[in-house]
PDB file of N, CA and C in Angstrom:
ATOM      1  N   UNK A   1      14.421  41.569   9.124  1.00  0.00           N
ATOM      2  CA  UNK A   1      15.101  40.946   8.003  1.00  0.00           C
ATOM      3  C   UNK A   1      15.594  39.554   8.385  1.00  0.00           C
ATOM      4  N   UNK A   2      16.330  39.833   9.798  1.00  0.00           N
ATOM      5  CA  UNK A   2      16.899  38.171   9.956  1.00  0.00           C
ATOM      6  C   UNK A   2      15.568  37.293   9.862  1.00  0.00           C
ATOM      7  N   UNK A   3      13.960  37.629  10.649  1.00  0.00           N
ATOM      8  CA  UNK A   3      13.331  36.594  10.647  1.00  0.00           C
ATOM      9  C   UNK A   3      12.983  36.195   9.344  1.00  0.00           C
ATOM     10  N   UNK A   4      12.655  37.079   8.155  1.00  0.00           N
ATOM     11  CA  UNK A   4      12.034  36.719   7.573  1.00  0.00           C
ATOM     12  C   UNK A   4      13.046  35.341   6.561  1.00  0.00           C
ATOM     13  N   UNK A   5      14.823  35.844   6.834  1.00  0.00           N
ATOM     14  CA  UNK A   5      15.295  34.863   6.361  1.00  0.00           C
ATOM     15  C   UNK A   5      15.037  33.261   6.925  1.00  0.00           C
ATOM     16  N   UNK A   6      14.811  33.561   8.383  1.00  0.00           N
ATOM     17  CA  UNK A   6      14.976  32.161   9.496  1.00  0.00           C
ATOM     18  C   UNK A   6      13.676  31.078   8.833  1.00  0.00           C
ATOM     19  N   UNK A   7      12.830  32.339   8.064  1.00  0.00           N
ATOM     20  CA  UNK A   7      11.297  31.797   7.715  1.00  0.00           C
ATOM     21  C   UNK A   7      11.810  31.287   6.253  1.00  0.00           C
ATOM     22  N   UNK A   8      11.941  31.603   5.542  1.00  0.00           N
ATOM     23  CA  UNK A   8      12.159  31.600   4.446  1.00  0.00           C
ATOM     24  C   UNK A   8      12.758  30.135   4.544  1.00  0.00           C
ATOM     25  N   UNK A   9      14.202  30.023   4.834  1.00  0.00           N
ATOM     26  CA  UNK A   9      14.810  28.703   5.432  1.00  0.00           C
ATOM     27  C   UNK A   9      14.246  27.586   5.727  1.00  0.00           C
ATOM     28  N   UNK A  10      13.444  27.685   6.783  1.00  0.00           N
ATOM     29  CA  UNK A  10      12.886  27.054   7.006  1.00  0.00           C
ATOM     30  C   UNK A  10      11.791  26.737   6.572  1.00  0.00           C
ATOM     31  N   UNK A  11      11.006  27.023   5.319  1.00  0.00           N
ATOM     32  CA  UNK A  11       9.668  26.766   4.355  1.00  0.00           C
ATOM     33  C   UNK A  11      10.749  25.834   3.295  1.00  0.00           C
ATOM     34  N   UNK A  12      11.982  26.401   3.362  1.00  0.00           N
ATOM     35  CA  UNK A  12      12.986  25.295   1.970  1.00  0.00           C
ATOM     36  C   UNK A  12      12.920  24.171   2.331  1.00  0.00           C
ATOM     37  N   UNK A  13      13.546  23.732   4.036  1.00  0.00           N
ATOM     38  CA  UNK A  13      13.764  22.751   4.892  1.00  0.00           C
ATOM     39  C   UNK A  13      12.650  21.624   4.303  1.00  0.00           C
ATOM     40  N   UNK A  14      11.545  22.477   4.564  1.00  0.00           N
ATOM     41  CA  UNK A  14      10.474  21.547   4.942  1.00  0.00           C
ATOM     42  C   UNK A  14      10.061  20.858   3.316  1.00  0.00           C
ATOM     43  N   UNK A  15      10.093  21.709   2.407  1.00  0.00           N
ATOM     44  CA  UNK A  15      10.147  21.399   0.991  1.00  0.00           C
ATOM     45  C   UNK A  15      11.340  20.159   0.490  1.00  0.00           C
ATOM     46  N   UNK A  16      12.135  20.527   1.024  1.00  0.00           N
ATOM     47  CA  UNK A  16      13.190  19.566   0.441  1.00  0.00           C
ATOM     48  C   UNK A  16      12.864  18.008   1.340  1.00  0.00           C
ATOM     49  N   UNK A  17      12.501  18.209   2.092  1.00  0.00           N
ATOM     50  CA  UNK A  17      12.263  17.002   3.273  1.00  0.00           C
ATOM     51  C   UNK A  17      10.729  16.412   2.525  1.00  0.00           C
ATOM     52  N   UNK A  18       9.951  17.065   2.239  1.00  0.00           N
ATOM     53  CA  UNK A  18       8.728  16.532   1.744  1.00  0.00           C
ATOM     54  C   UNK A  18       9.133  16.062   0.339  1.00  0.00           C
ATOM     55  N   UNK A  19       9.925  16.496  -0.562  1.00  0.00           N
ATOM     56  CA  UNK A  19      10.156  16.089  -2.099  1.00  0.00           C
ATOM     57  C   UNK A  19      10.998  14.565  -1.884  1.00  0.00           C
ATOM     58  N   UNK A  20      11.842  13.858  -0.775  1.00  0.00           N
ATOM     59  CA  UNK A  20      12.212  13.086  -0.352  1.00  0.00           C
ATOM     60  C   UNK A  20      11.453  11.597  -0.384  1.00  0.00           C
ATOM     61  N   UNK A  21      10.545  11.961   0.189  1.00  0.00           N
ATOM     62  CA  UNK A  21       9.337  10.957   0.558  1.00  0.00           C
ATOM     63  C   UNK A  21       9.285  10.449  -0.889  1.00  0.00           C
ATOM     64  N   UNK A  22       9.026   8.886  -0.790  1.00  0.00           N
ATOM     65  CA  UNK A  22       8.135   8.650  -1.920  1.00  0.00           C
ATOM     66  C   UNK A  22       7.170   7.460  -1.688  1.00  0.00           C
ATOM     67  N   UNK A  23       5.963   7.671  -2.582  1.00  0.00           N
ATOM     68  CA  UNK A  23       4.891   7.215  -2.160  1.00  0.00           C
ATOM     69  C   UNK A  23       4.711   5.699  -3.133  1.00  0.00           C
ATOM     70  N   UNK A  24       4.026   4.857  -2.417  1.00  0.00           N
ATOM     71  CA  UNK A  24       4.032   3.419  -3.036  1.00  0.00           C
ATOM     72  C   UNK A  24       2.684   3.192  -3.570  1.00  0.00           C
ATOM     73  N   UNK A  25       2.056   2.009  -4.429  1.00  0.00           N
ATOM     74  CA  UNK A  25       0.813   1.649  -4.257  1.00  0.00           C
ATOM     75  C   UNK A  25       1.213   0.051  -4.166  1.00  0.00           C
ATOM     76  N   UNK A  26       0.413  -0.489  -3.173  1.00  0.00           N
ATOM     77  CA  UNK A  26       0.080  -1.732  -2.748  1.00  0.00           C
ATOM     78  C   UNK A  26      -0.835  -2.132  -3.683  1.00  0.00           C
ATOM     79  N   UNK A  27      -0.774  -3.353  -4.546  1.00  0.00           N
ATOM     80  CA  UNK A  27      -1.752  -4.300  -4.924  1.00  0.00           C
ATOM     81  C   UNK A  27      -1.771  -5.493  -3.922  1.00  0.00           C
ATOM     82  N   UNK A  28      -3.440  -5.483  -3.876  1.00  0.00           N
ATOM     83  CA  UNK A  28      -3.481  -6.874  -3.233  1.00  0.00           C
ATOM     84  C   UNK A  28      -4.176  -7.955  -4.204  1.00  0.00           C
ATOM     85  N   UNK A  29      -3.711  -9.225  -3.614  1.00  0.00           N
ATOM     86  CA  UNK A  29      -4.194 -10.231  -4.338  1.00  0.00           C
ATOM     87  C   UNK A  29      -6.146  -9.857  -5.037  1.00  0.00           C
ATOM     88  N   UNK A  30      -7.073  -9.486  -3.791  1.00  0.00           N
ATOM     89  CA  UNK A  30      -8.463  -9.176  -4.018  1.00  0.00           C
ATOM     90  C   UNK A  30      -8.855  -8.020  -5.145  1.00  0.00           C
ATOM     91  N   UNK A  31      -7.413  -7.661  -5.962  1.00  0.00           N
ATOM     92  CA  UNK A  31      -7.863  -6.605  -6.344  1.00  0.00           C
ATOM     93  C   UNK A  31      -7.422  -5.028  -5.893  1.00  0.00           C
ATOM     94  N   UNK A  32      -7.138  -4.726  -4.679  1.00  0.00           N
ATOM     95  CA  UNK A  32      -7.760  -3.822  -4.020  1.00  0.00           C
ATOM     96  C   UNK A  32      -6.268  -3.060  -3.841  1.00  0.00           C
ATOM     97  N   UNK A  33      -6.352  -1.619  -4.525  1.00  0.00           N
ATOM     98  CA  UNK A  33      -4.979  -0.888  -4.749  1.00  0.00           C
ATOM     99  C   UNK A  33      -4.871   0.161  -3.445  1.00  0.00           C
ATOM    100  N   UNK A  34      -4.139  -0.058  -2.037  1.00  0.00           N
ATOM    101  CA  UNK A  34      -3.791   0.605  -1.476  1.00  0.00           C
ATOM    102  C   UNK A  34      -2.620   1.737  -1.608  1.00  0.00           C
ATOM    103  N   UNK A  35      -2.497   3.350  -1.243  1.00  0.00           N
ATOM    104  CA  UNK A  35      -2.293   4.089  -1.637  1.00  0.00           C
ATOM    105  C   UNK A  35      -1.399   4.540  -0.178  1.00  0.00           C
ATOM    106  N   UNK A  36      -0.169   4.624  -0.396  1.00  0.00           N
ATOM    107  CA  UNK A  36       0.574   5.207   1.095  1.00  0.00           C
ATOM    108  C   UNK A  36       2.125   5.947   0.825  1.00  0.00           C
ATOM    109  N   UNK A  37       1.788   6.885   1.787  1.00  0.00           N
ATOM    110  CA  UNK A  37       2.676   8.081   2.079  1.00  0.00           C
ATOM    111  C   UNK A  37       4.085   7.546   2.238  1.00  0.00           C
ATOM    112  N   UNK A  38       5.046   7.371   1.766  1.00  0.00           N
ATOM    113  CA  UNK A  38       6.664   6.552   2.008  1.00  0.00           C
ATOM    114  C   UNK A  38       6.529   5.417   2.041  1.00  0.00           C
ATOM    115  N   UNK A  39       7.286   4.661   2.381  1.00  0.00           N
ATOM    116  CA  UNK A  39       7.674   3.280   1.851  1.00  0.00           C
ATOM    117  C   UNK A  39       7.833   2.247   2.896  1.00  0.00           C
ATOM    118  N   UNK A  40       6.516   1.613   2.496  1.00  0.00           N
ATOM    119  CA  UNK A  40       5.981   0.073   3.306  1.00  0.00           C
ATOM    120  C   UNK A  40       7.010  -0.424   4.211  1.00  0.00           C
ATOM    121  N   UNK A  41       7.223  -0.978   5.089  1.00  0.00           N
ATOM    122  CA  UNK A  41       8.275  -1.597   6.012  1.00  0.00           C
ATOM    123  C   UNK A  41       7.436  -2.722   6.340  1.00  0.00           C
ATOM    124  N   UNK A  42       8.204  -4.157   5.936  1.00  0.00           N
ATOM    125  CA  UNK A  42       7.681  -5.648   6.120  1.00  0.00           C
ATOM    126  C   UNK A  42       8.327  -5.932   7.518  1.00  0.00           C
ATOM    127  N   UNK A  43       7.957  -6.454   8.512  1.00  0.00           N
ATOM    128  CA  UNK A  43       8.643  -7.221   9.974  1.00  0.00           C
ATOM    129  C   UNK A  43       8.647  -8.664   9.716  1.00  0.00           C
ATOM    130  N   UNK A  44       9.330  -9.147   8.868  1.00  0.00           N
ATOM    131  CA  UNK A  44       9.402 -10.242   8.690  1.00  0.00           C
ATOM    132  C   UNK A  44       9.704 -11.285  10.303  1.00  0.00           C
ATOM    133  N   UNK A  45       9.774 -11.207  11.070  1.00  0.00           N
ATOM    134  CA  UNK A  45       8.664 -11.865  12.456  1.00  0.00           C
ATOM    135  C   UNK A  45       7.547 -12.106  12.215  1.00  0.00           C
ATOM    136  N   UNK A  46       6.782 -11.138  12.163  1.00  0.00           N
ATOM    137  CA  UNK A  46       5.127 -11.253  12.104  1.00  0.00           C
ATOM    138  C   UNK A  46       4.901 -11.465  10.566  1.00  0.00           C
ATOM    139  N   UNK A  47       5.443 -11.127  10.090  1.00  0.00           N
ATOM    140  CA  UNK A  47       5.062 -11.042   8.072  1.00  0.00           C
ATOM    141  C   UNK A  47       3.971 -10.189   8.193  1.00  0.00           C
ATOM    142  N   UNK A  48       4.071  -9.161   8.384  1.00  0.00           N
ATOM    143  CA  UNK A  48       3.269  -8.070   8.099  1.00  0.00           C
ATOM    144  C   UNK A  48       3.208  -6.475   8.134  1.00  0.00           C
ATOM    145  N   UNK A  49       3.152  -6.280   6.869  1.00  0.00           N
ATOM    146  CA  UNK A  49       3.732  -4.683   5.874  1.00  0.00           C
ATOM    147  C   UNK A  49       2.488  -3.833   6.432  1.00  0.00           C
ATOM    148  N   UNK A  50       3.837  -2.928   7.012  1.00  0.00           N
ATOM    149  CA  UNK A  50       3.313  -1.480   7.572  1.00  0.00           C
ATOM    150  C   UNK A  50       3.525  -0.429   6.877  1.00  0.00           C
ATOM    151  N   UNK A  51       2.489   0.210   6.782  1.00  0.00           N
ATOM    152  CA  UNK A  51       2.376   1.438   5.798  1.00  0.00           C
ATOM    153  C   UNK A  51       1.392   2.767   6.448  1.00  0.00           C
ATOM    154  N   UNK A  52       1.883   3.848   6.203  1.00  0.00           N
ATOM    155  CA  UNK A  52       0.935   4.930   6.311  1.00  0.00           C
ATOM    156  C   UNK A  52      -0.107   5.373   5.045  1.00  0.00           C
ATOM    157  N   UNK A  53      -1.190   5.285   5.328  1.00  0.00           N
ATOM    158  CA  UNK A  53      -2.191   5.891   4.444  1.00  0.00           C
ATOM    159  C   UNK A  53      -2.412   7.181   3.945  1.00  0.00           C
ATOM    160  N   UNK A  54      -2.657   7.565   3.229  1.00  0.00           N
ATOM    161  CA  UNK A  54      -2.906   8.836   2.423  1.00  0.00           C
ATOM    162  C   UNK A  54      -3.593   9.723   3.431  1.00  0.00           C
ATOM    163  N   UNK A  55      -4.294   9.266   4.346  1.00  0.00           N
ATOM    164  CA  UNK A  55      -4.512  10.415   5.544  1.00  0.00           C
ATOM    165  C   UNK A  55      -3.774  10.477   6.618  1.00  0.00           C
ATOM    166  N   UNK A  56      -2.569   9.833   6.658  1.00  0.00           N
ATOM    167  CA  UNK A  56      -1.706   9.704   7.392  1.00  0.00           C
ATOM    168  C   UNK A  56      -2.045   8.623   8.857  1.00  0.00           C
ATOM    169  N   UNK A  57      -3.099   7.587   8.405  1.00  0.00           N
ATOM    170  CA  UNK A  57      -3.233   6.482   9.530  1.00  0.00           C
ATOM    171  C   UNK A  57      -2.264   5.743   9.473  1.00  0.00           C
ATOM    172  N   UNK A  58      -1.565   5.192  10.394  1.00  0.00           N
ATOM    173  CA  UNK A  58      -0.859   3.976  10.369  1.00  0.00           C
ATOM    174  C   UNK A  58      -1.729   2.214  10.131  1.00  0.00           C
ATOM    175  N   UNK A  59      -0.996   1.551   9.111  1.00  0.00           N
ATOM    176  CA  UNK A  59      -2.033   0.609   8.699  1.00  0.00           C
ATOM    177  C   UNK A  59      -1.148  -0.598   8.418  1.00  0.00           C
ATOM    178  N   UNK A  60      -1.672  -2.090   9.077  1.00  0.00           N
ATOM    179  CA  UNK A  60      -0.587  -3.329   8.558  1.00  0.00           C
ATOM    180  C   UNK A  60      -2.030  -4.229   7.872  1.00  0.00           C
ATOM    181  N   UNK A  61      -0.721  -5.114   6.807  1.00  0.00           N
ATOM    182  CA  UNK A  61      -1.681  -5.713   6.275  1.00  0.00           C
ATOM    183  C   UNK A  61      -1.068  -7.137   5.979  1.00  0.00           C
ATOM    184  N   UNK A  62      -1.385  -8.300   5.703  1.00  0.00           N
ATOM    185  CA  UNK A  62      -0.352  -9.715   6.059  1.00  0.00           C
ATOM    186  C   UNK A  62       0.275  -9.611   4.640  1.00  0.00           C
ATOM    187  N   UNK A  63       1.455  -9.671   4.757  1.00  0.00           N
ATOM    188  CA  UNK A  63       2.319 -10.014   3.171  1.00  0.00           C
ATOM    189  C   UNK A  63       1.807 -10.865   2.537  1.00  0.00           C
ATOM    190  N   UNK A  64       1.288 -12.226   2.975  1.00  0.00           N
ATOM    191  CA  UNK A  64       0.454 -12.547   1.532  1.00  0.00           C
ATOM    192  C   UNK A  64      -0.696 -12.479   1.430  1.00  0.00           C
ATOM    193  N   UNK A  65      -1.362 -11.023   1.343  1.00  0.00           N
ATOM    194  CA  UNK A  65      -2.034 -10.811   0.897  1.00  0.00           C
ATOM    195  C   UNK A  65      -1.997  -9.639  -0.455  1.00  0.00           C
ATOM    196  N   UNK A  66      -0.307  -9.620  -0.356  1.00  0.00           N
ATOM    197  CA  UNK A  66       0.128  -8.679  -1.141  1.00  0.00           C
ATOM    198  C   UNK A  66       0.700  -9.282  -2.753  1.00  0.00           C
ATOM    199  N   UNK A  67       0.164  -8.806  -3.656  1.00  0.00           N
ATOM    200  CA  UNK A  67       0.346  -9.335  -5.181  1.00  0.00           C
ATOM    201  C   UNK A  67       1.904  -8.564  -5.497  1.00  0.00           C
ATOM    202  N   UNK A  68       1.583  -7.029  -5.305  1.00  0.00           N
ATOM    203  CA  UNK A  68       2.988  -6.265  -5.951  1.00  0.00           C
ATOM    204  C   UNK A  68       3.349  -4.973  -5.232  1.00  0.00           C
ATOM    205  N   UNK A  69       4.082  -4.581  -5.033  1.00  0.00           N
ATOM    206  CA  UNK A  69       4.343  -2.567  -4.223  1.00  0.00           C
ATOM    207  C   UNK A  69       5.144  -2.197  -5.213  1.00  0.00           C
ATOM    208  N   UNK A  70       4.069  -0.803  -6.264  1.00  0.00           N
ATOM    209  CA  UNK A  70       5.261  -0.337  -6.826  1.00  0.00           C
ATOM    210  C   UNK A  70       5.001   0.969  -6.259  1.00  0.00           C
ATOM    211  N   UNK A  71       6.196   1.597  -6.676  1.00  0.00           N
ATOM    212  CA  UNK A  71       6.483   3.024  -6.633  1.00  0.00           C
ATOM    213  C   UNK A  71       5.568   4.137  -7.507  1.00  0.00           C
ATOM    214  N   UNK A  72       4.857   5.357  -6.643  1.00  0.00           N
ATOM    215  CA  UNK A  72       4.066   6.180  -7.510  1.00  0.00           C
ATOM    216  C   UNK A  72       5.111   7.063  -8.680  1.00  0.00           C
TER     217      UNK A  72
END
């Protein structure tokens, strides 16, 4: 009984932590609508927005090449 609560718990955990996330789409100037898992982070040093991809790659791309980031 206790495990199945410890399980149970912990399938909520992970639910509530995943409903958190929210996902962006990148327009770029070329057109070209990139699609990523949470929310872009710019290093304004380098000027260039880091994002995870829908298969979970890590991916940067130069800020101006970026038109708009909205929210899915």
């Amino acid at each position: 009984m206790k495990k199945t609560l410890m399980m149970a718990g912990a399938a909520l955990l992970v639910l509530g932590l995943a409903g958190c996330a929210s996902d962006y789409v990148i327009s770029t100037k070329d057109g070209n609508m990139l699609l990523t898992n949470g929310k872009p982070e710019l290093d304004k040093s380098t000027g260039l927005l880091s994002y995870t991809d829908e298969q979970g790659n890590k991916r940067q791309i130069n800020n101006d090449n970026v038109s708009q980031i909205m929210k899915r």
